[in-house]
Protein backbone atom coordinates (compact mmCIF):
# COMPACT_ATOMS: atom_id res chain seq x y z
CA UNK A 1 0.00 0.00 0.00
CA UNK A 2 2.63 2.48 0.80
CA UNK A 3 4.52 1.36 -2.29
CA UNK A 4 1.49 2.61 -4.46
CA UNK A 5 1.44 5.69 -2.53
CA UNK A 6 4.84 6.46 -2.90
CA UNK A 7 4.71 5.59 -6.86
CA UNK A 8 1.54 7.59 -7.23
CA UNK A 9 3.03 10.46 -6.09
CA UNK A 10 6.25 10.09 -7.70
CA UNK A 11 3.87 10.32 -11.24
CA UNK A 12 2.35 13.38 -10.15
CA UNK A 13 5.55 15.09 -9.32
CA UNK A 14 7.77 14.40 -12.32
CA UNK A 15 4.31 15.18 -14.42
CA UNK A 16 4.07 18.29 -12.91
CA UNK A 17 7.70 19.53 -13.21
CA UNK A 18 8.60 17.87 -16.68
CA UNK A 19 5.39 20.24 -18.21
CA UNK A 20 6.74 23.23 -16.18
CA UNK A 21 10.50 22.60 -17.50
CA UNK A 22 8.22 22.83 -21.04
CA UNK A 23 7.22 26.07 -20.47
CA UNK A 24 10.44 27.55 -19.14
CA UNK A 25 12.10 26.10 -22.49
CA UNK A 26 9.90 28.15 -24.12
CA UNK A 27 11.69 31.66 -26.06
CA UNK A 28 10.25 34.90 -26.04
CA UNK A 29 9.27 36.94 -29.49
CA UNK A 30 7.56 39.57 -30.91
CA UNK A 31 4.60 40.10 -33.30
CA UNK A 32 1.64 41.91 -34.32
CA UNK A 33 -1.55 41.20 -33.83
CA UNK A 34 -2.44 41.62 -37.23
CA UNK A 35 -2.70 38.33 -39.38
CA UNK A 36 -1.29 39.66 -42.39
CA UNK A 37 1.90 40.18 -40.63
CA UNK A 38 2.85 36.80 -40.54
CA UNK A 39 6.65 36.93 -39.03
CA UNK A 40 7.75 36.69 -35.20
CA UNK A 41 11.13 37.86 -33.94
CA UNK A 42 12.89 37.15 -30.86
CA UNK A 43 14.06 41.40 -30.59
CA UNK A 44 11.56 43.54 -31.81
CA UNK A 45 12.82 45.82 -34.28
CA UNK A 46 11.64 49.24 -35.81
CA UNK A 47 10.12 47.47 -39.21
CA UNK A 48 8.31 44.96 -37.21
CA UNK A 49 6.76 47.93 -35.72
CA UNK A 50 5.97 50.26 -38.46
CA UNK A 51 4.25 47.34 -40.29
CA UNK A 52 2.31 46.39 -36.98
CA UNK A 53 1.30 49.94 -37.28
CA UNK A 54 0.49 50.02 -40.82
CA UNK A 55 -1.76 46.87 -40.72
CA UNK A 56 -3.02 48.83 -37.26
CA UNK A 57 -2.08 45.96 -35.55
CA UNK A 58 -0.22 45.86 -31.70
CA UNK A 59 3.10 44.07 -31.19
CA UNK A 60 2.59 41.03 -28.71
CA UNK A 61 5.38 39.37 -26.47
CA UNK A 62 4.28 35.39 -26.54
CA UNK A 63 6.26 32.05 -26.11
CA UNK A 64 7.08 31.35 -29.47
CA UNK A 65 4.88 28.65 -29.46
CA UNK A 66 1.97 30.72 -29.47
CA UNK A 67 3.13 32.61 -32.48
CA UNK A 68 3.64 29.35 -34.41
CA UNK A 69 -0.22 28.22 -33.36
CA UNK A 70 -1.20 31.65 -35.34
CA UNK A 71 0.94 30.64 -37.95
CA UNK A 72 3.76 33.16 -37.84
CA UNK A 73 7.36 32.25 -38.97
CA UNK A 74 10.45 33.43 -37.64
CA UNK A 75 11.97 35.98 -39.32
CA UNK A 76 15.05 38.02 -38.83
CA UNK A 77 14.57 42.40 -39.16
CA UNK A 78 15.45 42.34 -42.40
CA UNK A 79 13.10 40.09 -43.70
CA UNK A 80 10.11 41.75 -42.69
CA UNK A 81 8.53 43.48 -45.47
């Protein structure tokens, strides 16, 4: 009985830190709300933010997983058009 205890709670603990270690692993970026921009960066840059503005759209800071779920890319300053 204690053995089941012991395991059980054992599961719950490594569950709860492996999704937590998830989330820390997680980078920070930048993008607009707007869909037609469809870049993120990791360092906001003046063109993100003139296009943001354009497309009257606010910049966000997400994990970058969120960006990719709202099908953004990474792109570098440059590359934003």
């Amino acid at each position: 009985m204690k053995k089941s205890i012991f395991f059980t709670l054992l599961f719950i603990l490594v569950t709860l830190s492996s999704s937590k270690a998830d989330t820390e692993n997680q980078k920070i970026v930048y993008t607009c709300t707007n869909s037609e921009v469809k870049c993120y960066l990791y360092k906001t840059c003046d063109k993100l933010v003139s296009k943001c503005n354009l497309f009257r759209g606010k910049i966000y800071k997400m994990q970058e997983q969120e960006a990719k779920n709202m099908g953004k890319v990474l792109c570098s300053c440059g590359e934003v058009k």
